[in-house]
Protein backbone atom coordinates (compact mmCIF):
# COMPACT_ATOMS: atom_id res chain seq x y z
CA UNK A 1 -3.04 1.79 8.56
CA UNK A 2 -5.00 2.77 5.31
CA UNK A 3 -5.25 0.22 2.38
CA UNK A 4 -6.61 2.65 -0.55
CA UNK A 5 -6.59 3.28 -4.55
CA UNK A 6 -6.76 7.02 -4.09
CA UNK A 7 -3.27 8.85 -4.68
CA UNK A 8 -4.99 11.21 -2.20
CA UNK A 9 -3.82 9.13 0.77
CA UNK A 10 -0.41 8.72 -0.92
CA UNK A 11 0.29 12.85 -0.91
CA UNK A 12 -0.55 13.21 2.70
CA UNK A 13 1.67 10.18 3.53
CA UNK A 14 4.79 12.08 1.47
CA UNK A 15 3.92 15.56 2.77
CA UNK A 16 3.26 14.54 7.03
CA UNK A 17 4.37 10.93 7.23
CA UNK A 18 2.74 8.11 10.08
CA UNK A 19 0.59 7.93 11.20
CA UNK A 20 -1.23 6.68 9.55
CA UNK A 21 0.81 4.51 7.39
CA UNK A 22 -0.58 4.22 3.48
CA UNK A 23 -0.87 1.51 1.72
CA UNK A 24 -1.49 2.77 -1.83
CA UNK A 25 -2.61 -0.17 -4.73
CA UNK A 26 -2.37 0.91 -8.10
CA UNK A 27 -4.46 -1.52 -9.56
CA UNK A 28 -6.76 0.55 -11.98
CA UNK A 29 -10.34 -0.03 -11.90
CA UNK A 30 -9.82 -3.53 -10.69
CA UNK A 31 -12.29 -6.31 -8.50
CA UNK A 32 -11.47 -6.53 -5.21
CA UNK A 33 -10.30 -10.03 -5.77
CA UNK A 34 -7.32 -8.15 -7.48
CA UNK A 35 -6.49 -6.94 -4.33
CA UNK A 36 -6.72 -9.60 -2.31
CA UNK A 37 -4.45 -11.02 -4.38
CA UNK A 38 -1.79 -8.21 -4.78
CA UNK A 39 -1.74 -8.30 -0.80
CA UNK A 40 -1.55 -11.67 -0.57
CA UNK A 41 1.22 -12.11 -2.64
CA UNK A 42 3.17 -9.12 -0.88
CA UNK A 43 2.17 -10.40 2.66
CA UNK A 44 6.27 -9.81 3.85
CA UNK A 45 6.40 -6.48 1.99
CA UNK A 46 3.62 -5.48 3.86
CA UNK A 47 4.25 -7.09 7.32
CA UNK A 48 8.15 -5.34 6.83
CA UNK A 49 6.42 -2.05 5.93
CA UNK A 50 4.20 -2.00 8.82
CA UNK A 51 7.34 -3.28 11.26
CA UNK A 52 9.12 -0.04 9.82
CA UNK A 53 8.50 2.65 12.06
CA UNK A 54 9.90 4.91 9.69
CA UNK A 55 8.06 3.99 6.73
CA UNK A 56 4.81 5.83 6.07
CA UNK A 57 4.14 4.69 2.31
CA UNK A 58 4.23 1.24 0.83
CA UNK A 59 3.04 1.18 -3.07
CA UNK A 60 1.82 -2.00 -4.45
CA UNK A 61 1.11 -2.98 -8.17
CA UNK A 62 -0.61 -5.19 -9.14
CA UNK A 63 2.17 -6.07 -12.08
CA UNK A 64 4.88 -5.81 -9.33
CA UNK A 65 7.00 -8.74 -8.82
CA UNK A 66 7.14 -10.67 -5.79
């Protein structure tokens, strides 16, 4: 798994899938405390995501609901 801010990671997900699986945070030029706390809050989105064997992109915000 990659945690990343680069939309870099995100295209290669789309275009050859997992491995690896991406987890993409679009959280601007945030502190890392912001994404501690994105991931924290997500914690079953991500564990789900990472269950999926299918899945190969999981985008987190750091506005998204949870």
């Amino acid at each position: 798994m990659i945690l990343s801010k680069d939309g870099d990671f995100a295209d290669m997900a789309l275009i050859y899938g997992a491995p690896p699986k991406i987890i993409r945070l679009r959280i601007g030029n945030s502190p890392w405390q912001t994404a501690a706390e994105v991931i924290s809050k997500n914690a079953m989105v991500v564990q789900s995501f990472l269950d999926d064997p299918e899945s190969s992109l999981l985008v987190l915000n750091d506005f998204q609901p949870t």
